[in-house]
C-alpha atoms as a PDB file:
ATOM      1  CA  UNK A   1     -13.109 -29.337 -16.564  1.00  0.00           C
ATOM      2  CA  UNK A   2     -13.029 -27.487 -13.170  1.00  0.00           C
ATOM      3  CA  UNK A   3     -14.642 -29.052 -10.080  1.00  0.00           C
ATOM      4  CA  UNK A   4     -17.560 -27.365  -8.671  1.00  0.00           C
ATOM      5  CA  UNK A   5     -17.561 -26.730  -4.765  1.00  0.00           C
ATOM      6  CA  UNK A   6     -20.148 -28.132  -3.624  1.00  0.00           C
ATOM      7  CA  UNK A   7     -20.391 -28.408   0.571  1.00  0.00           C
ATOM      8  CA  UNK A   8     -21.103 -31.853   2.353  1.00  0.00           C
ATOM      9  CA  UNK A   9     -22.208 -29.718   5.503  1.00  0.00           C
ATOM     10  CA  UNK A  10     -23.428 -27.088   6.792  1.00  0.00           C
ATOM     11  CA  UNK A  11     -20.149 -25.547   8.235  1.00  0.00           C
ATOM     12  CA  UNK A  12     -18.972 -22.011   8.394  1.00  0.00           C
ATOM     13  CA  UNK A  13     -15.459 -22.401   8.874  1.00  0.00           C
ATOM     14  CA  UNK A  14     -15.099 -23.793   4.844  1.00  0.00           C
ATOM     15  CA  UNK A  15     -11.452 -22.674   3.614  1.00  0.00           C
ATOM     16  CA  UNK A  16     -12.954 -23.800  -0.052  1.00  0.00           C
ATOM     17  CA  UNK A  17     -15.707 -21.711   0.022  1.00  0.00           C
ATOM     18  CA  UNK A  18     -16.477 -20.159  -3.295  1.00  0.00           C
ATOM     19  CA  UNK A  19     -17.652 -17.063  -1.687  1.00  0.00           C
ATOM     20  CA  UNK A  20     -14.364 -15.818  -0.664  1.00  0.00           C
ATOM     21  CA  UNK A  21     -13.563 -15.285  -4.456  1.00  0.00           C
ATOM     22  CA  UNK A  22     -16.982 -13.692  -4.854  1.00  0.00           C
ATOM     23  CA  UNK A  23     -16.340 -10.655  -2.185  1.00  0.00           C
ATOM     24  CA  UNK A  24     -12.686 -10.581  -2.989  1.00  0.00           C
ATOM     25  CA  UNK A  25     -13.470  -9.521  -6.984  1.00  0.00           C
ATOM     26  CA  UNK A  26     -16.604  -7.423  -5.340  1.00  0.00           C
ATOM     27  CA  UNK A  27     -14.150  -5.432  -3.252  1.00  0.00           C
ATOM     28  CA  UNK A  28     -11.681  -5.612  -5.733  1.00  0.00           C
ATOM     29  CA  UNK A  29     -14.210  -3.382  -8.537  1.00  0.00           C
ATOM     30  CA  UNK A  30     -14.971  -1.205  -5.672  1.00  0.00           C
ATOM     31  CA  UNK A  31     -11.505  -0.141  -5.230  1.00  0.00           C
ATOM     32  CA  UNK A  32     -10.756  -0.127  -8.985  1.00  0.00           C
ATOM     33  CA  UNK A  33     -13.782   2.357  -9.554  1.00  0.00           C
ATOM     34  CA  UNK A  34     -12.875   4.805  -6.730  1.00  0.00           C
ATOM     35  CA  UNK A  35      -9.362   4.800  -6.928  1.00  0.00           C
ATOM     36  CA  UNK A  36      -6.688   7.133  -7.382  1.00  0.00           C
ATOM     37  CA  UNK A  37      -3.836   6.842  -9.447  1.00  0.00           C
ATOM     38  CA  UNK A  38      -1.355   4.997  -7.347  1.00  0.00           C
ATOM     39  CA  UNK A  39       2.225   3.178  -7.920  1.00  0.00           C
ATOM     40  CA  UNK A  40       3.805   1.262  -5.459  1.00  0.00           C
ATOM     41  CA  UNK A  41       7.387   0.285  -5.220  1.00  0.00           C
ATOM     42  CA  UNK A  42       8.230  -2.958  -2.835  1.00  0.00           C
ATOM     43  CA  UNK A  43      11.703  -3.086  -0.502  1.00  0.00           C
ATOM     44  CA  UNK A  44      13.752  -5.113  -1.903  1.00  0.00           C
ATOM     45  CA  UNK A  45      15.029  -6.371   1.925  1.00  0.00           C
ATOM     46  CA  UNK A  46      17.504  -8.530   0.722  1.00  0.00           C
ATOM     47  CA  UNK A  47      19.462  -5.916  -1.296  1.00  0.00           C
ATOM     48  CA  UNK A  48      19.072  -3.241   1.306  1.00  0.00           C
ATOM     49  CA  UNK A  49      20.391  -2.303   4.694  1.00  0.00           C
ATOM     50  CA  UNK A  50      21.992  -5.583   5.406  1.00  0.00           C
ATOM     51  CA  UNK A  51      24.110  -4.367   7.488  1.00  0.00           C
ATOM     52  CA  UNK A  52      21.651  -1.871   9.778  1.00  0.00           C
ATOM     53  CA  UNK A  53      19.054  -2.328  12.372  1.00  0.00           C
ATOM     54  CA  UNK A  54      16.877   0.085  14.285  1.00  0.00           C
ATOM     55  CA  UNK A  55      18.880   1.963  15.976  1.00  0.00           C
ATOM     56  CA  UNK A  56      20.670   2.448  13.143  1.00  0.00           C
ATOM     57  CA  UNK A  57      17.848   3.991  11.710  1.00  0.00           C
ATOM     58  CA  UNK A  58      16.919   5.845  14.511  1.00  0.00           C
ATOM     59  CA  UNK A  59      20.082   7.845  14.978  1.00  0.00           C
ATOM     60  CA  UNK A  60      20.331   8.046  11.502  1.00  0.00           C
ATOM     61  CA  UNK A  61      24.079   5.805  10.972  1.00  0.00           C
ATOM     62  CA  UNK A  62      25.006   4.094   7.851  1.00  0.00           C
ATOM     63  CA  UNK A  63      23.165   4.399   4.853  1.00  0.00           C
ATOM     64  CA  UNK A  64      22.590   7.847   3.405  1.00  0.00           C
ATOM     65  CA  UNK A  65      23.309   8.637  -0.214  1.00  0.00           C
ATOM     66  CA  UNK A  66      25.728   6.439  -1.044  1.00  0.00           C
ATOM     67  CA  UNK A  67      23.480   3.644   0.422  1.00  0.00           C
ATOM     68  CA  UNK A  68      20.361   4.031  -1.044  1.00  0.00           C
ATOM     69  CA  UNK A  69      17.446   1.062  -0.481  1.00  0.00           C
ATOM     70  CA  UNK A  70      16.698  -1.144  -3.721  1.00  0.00           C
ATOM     71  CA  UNK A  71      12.961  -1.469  -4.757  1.00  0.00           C
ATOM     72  CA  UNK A  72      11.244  -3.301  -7.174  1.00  0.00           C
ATOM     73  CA  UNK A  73       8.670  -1.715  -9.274  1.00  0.00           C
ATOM     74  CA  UNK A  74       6.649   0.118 -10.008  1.00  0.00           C
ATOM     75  CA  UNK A  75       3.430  -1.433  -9.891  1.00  0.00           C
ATOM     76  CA  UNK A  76      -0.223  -0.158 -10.246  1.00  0.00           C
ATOM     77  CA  UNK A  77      -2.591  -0.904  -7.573  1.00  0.00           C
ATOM     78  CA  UNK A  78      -6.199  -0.010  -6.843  1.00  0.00           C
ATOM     79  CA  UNK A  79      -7.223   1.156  -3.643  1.00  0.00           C
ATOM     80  CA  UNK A  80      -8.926   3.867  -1.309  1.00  0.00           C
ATOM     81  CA  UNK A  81      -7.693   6.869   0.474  1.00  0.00           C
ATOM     82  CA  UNK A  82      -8.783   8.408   3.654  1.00  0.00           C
ATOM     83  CA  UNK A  83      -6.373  11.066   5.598  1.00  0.00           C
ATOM     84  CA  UNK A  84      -6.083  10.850   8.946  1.00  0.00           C
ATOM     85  CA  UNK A  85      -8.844  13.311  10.926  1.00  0.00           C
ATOM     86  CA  UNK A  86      -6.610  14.570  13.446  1.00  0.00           C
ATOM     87  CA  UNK A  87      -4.121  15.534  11.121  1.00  0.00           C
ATOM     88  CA  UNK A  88      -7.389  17.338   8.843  1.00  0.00           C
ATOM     89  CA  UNK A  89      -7.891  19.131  12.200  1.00  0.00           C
ATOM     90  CA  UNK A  90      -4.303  20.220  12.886  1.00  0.00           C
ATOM     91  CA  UNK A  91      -4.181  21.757   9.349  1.00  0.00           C
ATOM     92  CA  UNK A  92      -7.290  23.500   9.713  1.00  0.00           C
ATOM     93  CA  UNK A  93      -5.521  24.694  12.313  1.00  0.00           C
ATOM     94  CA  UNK A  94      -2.571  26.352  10.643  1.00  0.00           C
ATOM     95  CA  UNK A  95       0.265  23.887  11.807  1.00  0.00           C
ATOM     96  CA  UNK A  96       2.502  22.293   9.231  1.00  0.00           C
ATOM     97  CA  UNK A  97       2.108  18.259   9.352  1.00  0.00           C
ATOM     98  CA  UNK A  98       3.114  15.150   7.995  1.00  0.00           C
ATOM     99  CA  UNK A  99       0.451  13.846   5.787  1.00  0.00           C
ATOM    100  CA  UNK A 100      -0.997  10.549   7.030  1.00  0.00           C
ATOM    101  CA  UNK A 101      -3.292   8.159   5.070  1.00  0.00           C
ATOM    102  CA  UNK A 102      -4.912   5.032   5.492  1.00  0.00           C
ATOM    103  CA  UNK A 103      -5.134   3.159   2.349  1.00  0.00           C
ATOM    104  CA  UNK A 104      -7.620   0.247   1.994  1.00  0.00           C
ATOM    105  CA  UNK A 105      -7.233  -2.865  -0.656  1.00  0.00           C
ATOM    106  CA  UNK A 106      -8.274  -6.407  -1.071  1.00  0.00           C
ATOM    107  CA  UNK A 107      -5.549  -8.679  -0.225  1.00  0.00           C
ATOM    108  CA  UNK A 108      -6.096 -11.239  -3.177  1.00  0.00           C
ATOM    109  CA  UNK A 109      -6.137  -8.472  -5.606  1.00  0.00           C
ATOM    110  CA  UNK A 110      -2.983  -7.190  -4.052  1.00  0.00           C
ATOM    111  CA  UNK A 111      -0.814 -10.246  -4.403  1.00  0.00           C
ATOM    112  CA  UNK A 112      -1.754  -9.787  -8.175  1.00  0.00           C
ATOM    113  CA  UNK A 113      -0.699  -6.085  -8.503  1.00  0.00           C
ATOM    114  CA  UNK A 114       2.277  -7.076  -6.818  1.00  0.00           C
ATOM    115  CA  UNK A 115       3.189  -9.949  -8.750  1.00  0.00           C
ATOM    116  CA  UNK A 116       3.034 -12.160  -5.305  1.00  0.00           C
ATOM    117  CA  UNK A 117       4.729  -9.785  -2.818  1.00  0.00           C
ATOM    118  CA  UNK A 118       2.605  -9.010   0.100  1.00  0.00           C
ATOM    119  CA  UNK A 119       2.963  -5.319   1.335  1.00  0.00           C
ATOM    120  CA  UNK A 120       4.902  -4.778   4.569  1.00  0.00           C
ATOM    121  CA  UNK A 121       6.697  -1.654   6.280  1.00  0.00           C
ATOM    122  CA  UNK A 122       9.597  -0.233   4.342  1.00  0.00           C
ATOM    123  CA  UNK A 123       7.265   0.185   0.959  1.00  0.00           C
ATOM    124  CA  UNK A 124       6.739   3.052  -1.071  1.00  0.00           C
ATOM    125  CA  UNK A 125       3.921   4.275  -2.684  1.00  0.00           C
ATOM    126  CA  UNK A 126       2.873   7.299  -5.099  1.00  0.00           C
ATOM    127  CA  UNK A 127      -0.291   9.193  -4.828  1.00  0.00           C
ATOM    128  CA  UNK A 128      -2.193  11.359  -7.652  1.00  0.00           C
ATOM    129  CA  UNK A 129      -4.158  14.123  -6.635  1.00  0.00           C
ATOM    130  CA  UNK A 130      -5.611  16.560  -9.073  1.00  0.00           C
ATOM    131  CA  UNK A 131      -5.517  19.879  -8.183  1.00  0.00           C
ATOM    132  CA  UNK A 132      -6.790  23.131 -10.366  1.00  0.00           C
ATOM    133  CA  UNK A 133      -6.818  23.005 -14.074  1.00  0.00           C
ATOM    134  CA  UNK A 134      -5.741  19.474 -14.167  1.00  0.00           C
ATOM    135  CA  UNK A 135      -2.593  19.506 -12.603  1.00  0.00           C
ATOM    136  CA  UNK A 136      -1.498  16.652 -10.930  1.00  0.00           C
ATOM    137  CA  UNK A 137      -0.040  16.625  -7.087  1.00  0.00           C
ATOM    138  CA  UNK A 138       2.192  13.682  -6.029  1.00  0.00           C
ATOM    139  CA  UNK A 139       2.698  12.697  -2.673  1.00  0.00           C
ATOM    140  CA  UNK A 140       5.056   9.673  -1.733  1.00  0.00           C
ATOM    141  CA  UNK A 141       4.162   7.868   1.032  1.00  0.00           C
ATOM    142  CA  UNK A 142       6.107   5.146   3.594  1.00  0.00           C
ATOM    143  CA  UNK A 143       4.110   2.320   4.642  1.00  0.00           C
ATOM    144  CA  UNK A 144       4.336   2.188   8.264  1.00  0.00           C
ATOM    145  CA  UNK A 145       1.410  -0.949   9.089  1.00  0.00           C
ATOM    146  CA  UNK A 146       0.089  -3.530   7.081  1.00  0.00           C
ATOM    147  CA  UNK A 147      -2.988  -4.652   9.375  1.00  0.00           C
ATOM    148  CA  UNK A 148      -5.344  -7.553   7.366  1.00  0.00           C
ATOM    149  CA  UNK A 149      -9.144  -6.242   8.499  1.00  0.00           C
ATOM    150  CA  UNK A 150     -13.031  -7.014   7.205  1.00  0.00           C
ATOM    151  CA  UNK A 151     -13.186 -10.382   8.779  1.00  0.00           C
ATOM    152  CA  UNK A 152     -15.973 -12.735   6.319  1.00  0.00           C
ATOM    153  CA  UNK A 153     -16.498 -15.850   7.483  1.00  0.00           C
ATOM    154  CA  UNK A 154     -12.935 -16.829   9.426  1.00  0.00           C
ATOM    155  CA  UNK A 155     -10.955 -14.883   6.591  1.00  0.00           C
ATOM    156  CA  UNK A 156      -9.923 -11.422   5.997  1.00  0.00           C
ATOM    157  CA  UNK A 157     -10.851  -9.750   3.230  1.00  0.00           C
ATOM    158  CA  UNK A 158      -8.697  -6.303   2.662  1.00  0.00           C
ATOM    159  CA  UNK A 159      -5.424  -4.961   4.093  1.00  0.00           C
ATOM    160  CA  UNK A 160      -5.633  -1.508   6.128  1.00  0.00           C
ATOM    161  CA  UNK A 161      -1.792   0.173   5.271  1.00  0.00           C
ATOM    162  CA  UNK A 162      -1.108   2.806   7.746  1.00  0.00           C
ATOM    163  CA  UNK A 163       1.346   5.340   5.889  1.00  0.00           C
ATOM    164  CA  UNK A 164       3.216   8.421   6.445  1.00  0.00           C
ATOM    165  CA  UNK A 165       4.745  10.661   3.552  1.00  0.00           C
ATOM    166  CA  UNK A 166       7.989  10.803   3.416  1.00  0.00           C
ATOM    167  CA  UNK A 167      10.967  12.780   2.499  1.00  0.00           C
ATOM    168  CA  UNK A 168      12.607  10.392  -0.378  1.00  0.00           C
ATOM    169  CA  UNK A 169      16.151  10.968   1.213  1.00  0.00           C
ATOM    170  CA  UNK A 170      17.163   6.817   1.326  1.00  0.00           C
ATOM    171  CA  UNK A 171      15.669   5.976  -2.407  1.00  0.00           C
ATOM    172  CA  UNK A 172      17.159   6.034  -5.737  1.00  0.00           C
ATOM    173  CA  UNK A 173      16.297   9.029  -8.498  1.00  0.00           C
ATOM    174  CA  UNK A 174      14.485   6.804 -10.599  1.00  0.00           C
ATOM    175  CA  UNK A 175      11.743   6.778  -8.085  1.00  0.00           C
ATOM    176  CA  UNK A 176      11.921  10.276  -6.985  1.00  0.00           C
ATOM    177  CA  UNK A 177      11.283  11.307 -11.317  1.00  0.00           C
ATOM    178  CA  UNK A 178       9.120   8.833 -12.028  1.00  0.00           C
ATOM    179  CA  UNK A 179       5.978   9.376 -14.356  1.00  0.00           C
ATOM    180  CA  UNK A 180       3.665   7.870 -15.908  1.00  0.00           C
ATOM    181  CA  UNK A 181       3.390   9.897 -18.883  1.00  0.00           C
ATOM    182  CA  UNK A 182      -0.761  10.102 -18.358  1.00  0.00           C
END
């Protein structure tokens, strides 16, 4: 039999609060119900570019095809897209651009998709965009930030991820081919 929370006092700051869980499967239905398709591979950083750091990857050294990065997945995960407004504007525009998202999702639900890996730069994830009769668009995008926001109560609720797409050129075939088969 589980214990019911029940407060001694009237304090805000309760980590045991059973209103955390409330908003976090609230949020969590939201982002199910307006989601995309999306699957995200996480960076194995163990496995992968021991031997590099920044500048490295800045002046493009080491690595490179016979180096690719190892990733675990993929996993699905629920969230929502918005592209960036100055890059809406540039296209509008006629220029060429990177694509740049922000995807929103709820932290706790996150941990779950990912099977208790917590996103971080260095991740991979695949968009699904439907364009005319049913055809579906992919777009792979590298995660860039991981920024917790919606502060409720002393505790953040959902993770902003600040992503670019990206030109696949450091990860394996199997991610590049990848379908779902829907």
């Amino acid at each position: 039999m589980s214990k019911i929370f029940r407060p001694k006092n009237l304090k805000v700051f309760e980590p045991d609060n059973p209103e955390y869980t409330l908003i976090d499967h609230m949020t969590e239905e939201v982002f199910e119900n307006y989601s995309t398709e999306i699957a995200y591979w996480v960076l194995n950083v163990t496995e992968t570019d021991s031997d590099r750091d920044e500048l490295d990857e800045v002046y493009g050294e080491g690595g490179g095809a016979d180096q690719l990065r190892a990733y675990y997945g993929p996993y699905e995960v629920f969230g929502t897209l918005t592209i960036n407004p100055i890059i809406q504007e540039l296209t509008r525009l006629g220029l060429e651009q990177i694509e740049e998202i922000d995807f929103y999702c709820n932290i706790a639900a996150m941990e779950n998709y990912l099977e208790g890996y917590i996103p971080k730069a260095g991740d991979i994830f695949r968009t699904t965009w439907i364009q005319t009769n049913n055809e579906r668009r992919y777009i792979f995008y590298n995660i860039a930030n991981v920024t917790p926001v919606d502060l409720y109560n002393f505790r953040y609720i959902n993770y902003l991820i600040n992503a670019e797409q990206t030109s696949l050129h450091e990860v394996p075939e199997s991610i590049k081919n990848y379908y779902e088969g829907r």
